[in-house]
C-alpha atoms as a PDB file:
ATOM      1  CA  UNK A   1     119.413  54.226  85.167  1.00  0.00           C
ATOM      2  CA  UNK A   2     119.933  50.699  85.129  1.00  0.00           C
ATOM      3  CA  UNK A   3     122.469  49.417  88.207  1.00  0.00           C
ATOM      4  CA  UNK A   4     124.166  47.175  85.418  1.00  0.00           C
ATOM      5  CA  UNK A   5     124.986  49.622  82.800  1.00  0.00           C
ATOM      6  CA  UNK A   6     125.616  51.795  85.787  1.00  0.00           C
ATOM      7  CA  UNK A   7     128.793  49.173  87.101  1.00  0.00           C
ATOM      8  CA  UNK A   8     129.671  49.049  83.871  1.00  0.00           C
ATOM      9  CA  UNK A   9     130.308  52.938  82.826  1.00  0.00           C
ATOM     10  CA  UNK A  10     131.908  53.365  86.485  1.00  0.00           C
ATOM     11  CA  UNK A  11     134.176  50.053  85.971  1.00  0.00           C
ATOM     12  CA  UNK A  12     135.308  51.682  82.803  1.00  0.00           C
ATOM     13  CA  UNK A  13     135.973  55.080  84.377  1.00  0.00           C
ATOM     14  CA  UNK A  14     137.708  53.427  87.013  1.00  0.00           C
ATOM     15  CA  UNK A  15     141.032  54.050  85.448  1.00  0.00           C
ATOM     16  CA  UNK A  16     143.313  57.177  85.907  1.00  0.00           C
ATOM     17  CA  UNK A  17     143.828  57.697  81.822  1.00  0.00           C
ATOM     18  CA  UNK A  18     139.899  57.441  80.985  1.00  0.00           C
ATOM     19  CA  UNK A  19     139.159  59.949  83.645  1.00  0.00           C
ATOM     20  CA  UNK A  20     141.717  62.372  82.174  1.00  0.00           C
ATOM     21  CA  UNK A  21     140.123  61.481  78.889  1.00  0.00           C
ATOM     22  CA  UNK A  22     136.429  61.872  80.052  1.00  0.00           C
ATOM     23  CA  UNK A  23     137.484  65.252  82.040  1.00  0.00           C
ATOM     24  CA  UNK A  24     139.389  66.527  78.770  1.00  0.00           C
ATOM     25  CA  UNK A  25     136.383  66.183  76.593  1.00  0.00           C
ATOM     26  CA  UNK A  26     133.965  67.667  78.947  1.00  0.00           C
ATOM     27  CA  UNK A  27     136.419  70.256  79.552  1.00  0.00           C
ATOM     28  CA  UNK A  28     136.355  70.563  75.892  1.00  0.00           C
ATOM     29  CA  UNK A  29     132.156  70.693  75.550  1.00  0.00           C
ATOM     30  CA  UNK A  30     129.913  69.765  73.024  1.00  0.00           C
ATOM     31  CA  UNK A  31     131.796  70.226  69.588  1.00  0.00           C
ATOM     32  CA  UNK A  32     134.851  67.353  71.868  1.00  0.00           C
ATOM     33  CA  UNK A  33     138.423  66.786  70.498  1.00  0.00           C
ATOM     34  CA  UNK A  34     139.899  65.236  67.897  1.00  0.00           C
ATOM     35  CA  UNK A  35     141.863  62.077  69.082  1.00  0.00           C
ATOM     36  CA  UNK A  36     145.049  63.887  68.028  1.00  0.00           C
ATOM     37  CA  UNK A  37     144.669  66.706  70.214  1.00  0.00           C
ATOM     38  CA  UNK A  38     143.500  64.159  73.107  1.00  0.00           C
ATOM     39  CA  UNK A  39     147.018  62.450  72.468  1.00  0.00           C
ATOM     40  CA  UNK A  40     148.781  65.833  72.867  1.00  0.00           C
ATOM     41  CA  UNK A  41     147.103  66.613  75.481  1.00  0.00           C
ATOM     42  CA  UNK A  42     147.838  63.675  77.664  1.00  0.00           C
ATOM     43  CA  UNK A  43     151.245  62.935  76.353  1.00  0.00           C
ATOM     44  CA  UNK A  44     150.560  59.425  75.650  1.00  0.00           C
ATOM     45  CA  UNK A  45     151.046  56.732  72.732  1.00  0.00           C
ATOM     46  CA  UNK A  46     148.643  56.450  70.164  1.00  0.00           C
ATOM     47  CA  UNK A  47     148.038  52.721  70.645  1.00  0.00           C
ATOM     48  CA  UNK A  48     147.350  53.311  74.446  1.00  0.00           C
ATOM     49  CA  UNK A  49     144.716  56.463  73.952  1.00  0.00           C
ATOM     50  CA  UNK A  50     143.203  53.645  71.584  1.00  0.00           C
ATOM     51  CA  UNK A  51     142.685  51.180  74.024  1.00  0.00           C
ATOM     52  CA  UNK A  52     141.181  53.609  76.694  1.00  0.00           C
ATOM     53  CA  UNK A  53     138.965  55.322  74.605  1.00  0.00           C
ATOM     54  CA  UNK A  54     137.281  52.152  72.853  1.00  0.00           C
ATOM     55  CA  UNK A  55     136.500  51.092  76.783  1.00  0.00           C
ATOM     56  CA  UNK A  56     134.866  54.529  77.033  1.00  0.00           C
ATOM     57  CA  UNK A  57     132.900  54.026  73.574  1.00  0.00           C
ATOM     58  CA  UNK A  58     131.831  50.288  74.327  1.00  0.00           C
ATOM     59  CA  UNK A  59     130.433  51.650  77.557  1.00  0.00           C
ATOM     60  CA  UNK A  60     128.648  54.253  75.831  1.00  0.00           C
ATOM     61  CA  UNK A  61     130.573  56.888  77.582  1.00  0.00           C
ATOM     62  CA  UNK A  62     132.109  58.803  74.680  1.00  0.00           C
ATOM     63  CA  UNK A  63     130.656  58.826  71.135  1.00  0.00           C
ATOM     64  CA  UNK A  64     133.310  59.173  67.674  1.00  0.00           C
ATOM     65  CA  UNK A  65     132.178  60.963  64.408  1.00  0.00           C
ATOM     66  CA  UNK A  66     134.628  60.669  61.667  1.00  0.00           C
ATOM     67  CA  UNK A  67     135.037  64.098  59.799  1.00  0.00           C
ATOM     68  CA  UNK A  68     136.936  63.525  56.727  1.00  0.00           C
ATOM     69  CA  UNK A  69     140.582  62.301  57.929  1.00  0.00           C
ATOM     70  CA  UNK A  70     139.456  63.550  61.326  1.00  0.00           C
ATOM     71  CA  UNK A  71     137.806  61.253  64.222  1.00  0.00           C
ATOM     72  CA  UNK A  72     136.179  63.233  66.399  1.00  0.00           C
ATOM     73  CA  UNK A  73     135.386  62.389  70.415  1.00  0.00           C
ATOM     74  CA  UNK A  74     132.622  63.924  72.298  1.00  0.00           C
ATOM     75  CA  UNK A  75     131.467  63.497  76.040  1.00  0.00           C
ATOM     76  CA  UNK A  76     128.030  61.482  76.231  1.00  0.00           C
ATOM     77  CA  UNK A  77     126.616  64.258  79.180  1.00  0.00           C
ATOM     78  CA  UNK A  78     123.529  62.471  79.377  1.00  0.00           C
ATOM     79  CA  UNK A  79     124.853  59.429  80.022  1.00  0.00           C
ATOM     80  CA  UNK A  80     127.460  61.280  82.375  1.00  0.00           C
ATOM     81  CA  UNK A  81     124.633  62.856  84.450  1.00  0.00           C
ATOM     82  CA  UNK A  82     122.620  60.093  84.765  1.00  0.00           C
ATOM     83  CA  UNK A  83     125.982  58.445  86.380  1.00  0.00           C
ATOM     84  CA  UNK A  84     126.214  60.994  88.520  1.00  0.00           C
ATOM     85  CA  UNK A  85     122.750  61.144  89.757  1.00  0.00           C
ATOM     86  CA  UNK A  86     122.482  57.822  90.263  1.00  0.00           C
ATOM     87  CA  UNK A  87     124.983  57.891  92.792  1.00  0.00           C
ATOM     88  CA  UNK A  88     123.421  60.523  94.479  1.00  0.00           C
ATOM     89  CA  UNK A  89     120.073  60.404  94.015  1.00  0.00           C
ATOM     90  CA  UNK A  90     119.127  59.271  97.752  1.00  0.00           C
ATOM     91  CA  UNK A  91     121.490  61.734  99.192  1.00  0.00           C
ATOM     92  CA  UNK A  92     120.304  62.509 102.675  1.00  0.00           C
ATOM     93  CA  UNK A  93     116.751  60.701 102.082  1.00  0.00           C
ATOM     94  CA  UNK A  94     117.567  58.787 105.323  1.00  0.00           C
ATOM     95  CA  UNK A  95     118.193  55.398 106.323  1.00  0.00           C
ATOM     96  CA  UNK A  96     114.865  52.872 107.900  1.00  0.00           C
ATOM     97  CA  UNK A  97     116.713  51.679 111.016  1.00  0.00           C
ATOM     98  CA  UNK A  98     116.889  47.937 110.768  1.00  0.00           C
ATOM     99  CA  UNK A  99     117.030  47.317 107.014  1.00  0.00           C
ATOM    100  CA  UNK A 100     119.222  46.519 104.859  1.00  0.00           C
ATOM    101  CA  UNK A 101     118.715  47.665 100.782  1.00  0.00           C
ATOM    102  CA  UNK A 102     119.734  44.769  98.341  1.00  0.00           C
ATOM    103  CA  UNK A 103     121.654  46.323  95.833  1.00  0.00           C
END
């Protein structure tokens, strides 16, 4: 994964109501939420679930699918996991003593 795209999907995670929101939808699996029952949910105004989520879709994090009256939000897992194993991909590979990684 690129480190870029990387900073960018953990900058946008980096607030407390996206992480409920990401969490919710993977809690939810494949088939998501609609953004009403997100709102419910999290017990927050619809102009504020708004802004969060179209930081999470900009980023790539969440994908929408309109169905009829009905917008529909799903967890990206791929992207998710490759988040995830970015950030631990080098777990315990060791360290060369004396040099430092650019990163």
């Amino acid at each position: 994964m690129d480190l870029d795209h990387a900073a960018r999907c953990l900058e946008k995670l980096g607030h407390p109501t996206r992480l409920r929101i990401i969490r919710l939808l993977v809690r939810a699996g494949p088939d998501g939420l609609s953004v009403g029952t997100v709102q419910e949910h999290l017990g927050i105004p619809a102009s504020t679930l708004s802004h969060h989520i179209l930081h999470l879709v900009s980023a790539g994090l969440i994908g929408q699918e309109r169905q009829g009256r009905i917008l529909r939000c799903t967890a990206n897992y791929p992207l998710l996991d490759s988040v995830v194993a970015l950030l631990t991909e080098e777990c315990c590979a060791g360290l060369t003593a004396g040099r430092k990684r650019a990163g």
